[in-house]
C-alpha atoms as a PDB file:
ATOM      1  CA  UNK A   1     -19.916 180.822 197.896  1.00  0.00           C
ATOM      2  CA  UNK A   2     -19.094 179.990 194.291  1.00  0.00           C
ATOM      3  CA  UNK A   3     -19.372 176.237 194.788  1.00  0.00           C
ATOM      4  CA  UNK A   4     -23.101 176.559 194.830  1.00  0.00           C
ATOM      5  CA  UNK A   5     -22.891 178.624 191.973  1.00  0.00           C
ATOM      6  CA  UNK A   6     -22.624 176.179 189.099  1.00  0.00           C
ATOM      7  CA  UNK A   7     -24.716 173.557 190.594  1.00  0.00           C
ATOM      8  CA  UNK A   8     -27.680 176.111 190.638  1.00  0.00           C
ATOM      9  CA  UNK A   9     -27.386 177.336 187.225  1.00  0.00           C
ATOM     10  CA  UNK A  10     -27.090 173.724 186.167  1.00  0.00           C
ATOM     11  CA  UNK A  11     -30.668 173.078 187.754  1.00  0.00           C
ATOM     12  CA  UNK A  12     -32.140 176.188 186.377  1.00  0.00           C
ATOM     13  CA  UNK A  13     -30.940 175.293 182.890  1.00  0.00           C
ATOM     14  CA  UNK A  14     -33.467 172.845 181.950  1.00  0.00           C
ATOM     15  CA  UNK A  15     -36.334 175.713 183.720  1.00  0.00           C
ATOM     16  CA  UNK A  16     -34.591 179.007 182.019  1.00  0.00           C
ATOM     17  CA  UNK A  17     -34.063 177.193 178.538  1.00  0.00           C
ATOM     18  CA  UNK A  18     -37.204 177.229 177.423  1.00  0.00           C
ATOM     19  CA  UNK A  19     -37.733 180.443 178.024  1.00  0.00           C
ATOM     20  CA  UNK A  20     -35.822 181.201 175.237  1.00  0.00           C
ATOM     21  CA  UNK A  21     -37.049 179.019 172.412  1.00  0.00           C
ATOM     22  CA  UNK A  22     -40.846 179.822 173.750  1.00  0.00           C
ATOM     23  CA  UNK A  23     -43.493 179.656 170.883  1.00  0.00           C
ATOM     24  CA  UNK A  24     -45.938 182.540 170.316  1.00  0.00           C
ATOM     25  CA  UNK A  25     -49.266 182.005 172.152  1.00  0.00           C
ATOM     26  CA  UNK A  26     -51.920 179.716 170.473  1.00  0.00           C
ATOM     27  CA  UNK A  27     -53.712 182.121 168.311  1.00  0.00           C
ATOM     28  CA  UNK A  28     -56.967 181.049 168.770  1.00  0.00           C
ATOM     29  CA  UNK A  29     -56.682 181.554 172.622  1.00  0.00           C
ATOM     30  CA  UNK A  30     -55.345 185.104 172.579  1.00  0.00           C
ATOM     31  CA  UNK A  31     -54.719 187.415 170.272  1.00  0.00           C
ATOM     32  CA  UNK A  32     -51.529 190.947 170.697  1.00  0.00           C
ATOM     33  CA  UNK A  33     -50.238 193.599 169.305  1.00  0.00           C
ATOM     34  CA  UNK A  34     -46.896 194.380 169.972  1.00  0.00           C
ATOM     35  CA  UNK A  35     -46.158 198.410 170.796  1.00  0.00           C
ATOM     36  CA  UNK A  36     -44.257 198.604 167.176  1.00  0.00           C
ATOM     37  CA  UNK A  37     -47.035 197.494 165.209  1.00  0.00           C
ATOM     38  CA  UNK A  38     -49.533 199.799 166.314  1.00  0.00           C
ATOM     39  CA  UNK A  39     -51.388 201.277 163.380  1.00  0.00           C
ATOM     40  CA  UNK A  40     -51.608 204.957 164.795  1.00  0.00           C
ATOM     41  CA  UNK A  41     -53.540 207.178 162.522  1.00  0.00           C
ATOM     42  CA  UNK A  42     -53.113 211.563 162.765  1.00  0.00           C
ATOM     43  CA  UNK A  43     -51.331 213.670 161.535  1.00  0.00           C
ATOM     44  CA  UNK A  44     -48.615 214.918 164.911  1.00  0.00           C
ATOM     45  CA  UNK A  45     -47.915 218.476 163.728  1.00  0.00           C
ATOM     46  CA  UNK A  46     -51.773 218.995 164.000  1.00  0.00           C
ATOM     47  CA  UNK A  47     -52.819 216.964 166.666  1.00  0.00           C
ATOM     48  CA  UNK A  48     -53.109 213.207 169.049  1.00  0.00           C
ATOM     49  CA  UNK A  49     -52.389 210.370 167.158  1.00  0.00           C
ATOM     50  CA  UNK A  50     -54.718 207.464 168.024  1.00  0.00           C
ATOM     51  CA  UNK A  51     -55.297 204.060 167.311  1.00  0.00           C
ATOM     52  CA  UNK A  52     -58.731 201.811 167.671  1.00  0.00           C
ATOM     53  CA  UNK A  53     -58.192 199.054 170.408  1.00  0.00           C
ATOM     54  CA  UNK A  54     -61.526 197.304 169.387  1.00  0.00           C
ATOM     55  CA  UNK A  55     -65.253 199.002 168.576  1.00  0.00           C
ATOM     56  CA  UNK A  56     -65.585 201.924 166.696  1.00  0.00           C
ATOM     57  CA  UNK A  57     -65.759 205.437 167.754  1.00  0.00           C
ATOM     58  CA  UNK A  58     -67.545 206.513 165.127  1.00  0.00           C
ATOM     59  CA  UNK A  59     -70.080 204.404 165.620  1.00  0.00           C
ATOM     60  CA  UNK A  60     -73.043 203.200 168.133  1.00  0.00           C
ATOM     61  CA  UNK A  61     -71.774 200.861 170.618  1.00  0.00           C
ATOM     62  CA  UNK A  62     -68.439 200.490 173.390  1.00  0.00           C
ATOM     63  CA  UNK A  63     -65.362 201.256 171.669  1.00  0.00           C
ATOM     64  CA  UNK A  64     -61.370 201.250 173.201  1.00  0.00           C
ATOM     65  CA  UNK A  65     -58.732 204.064 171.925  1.00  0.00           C
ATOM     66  CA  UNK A  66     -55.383 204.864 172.440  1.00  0.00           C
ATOM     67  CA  UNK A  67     -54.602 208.826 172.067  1.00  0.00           C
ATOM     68  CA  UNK A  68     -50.594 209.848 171.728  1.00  0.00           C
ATOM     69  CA  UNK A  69     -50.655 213.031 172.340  1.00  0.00           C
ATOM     70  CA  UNK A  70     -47.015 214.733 171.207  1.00  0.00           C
ATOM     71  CA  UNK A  71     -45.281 217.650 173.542  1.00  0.00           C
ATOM     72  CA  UNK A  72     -46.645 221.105 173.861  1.00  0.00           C
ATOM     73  CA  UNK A  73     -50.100 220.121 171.959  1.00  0.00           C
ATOM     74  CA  UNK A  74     -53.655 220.554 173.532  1.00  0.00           C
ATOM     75  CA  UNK A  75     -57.044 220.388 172.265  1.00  0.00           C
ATOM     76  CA  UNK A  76     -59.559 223.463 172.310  1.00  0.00           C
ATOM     77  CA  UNK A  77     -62.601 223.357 174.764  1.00  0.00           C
ATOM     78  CA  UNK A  78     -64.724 220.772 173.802  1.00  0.00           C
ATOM     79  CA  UNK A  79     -67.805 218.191 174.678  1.00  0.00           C
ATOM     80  CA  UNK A  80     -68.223 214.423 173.873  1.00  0.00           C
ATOM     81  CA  UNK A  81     -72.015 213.463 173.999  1.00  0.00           C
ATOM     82  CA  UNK A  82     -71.187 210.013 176.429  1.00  0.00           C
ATOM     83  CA  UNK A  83     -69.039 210.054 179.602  1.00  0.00           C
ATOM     84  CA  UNK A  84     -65.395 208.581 178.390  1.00  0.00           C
ATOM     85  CA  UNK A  85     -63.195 206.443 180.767  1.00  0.00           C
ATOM     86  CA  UNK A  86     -59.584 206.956 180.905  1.00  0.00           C
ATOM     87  CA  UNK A  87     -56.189 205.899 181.930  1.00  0.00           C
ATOM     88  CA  UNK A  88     -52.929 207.648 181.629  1.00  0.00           C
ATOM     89  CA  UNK A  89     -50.486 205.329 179.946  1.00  0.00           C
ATOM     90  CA  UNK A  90     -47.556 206.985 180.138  1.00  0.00           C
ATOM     91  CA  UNK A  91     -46.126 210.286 180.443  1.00  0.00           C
ATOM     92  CA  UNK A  92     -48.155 213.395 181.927  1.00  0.00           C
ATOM     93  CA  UNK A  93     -51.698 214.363 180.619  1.00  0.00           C
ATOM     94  CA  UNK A  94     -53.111 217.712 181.011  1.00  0.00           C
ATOM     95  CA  UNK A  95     -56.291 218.476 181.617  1.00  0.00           C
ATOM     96  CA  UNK A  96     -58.852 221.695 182.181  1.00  0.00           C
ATOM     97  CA  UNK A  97     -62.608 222.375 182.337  1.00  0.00           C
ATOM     98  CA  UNK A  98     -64.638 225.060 181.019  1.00  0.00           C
ATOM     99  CA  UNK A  99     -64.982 226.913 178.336  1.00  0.00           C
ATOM    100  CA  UNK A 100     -62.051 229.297 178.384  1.00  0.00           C
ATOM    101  CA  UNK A 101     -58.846 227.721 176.784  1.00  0.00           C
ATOM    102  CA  UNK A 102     -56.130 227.695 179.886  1.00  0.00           C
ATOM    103  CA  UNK A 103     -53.186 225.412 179.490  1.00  0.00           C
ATOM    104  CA  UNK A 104     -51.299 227.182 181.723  1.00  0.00           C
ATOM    105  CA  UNK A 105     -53.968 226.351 184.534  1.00  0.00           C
ATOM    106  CA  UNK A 106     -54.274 222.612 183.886  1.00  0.00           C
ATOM    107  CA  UNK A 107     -54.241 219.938 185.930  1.00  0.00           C
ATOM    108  CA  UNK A 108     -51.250 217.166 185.582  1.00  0.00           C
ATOM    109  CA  UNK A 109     -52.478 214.041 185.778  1.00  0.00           C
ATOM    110  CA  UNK A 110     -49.398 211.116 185.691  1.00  0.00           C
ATOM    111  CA  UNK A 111     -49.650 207.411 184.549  1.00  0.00           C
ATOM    112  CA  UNK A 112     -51.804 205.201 186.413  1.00  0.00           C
ATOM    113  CA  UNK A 113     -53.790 207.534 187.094  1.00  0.00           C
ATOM    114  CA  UNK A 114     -57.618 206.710 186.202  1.00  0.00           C
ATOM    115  CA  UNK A 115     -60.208 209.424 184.983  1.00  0.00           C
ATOM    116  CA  UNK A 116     -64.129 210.285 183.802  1.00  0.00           C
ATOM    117  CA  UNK A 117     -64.884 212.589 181.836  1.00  0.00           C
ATOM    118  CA  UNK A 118     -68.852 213.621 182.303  1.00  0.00           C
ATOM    119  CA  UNK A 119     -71.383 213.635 179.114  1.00  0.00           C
ATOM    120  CA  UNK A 120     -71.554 217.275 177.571  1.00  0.00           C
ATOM    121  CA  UNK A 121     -69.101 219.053 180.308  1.00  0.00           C
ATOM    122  CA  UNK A 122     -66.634 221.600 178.606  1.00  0.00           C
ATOM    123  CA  UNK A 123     -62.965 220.367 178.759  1.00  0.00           C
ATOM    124  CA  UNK A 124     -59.309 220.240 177.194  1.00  0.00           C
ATOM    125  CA  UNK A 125     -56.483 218.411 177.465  1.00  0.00           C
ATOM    126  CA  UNK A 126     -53.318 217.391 175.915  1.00  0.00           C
ATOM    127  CA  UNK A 127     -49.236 217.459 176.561  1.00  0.00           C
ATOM    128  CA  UNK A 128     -47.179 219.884 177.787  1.00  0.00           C
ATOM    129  CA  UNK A 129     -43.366 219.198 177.958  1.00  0.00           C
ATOM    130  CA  UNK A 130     -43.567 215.862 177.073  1.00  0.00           C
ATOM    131  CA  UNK A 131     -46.072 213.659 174.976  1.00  0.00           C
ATOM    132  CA  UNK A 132     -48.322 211.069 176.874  1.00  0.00           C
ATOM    133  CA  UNK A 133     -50.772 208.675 176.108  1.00  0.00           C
ATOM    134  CA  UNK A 134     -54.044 207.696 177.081  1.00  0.00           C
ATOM    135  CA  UNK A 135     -56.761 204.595 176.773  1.00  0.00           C
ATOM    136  CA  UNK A 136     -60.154 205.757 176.292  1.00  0.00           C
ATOM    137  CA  UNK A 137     -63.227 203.873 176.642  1.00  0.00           C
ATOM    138  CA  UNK A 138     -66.366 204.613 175.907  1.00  0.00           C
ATOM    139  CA  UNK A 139     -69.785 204.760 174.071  1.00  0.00           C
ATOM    140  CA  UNK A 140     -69.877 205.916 170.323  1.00  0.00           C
ATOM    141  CA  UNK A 141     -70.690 207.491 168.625  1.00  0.00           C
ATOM    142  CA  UNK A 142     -67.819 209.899 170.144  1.00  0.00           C
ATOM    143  CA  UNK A 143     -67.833 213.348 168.349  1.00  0.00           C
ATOM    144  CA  UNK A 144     -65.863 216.365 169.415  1.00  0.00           C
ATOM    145  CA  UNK A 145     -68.172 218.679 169.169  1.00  0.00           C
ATOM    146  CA  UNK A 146     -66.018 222.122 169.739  1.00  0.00           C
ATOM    147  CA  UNK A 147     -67.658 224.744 172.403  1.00  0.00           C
ATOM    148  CA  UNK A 148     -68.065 228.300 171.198  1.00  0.00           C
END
């Protein structure tokens, strides 16, 4: 069994060295950010972090965030004016509708797991025992506009 050993790592030498000494993509065709670089903005103690993917929230026009939400935060009921498109990252998100503040009646949503969220419907969400993060995408400008 081990006399096939060396003569296949031999082979795959020439394949798996390169591998190694690989050069960064050619800017000009594509363009990363590696997780570590990630310019999140927030403040944790008070709420998500989030960084802009591309677009502007705050603005007219498509936009792409990433939320971190820490553990055991969640916002208040609230509306966004456009329908937003999201996908759990990682970790758990938590989510509820209406009006009445319920974390304890939330719905866990995992990673992977791919969500709208309707124009002007009443909703919350956040982290419970464990922080998460989520990709939204949608049409700006993107208030939270708190219900009362």
């Amino acid at each position: 069994m081990f006399r096939y050993a060396l003569p296949a790592v031999l082979l795959l030498a020439p394949v798996l060295a390169p591998v190694a000494a690989r050069a960064a993509p050619d800017p000009t065709v594509l363009a990363y950010t590696l997780p570590d670089k990630l310019d999140w903005k927030g403040d944790p103690r008070g709420g998500p972090l989030s960084v802009i993917l591309w677009g502007d929230p705050a603005k007219p026009g498509p936009y792409a965030i990433l939320v971190k939400w820490p553990a055991h935060q969640m916002s208040e009921p609230h509306t966004h004016p456009y329908d937003r498109h999201v996908v759990v990252v990682s970790g758990t998100w938590w989510v509820g509708s209406g009006k009445t503040f319920d974390p304890a009646g939330a719905t866990p949503l995992p990673a992977g797991t791919v969500v709208t969220h309707f124009a002007n419907q009443p909703h919350y969400d956040g982290a419970k025992d464990e922080p998460c993060i989520i990709e939204i995408v949608g049409e700006g400008p993107a208030p939270v506009i708190p219900v009362k």
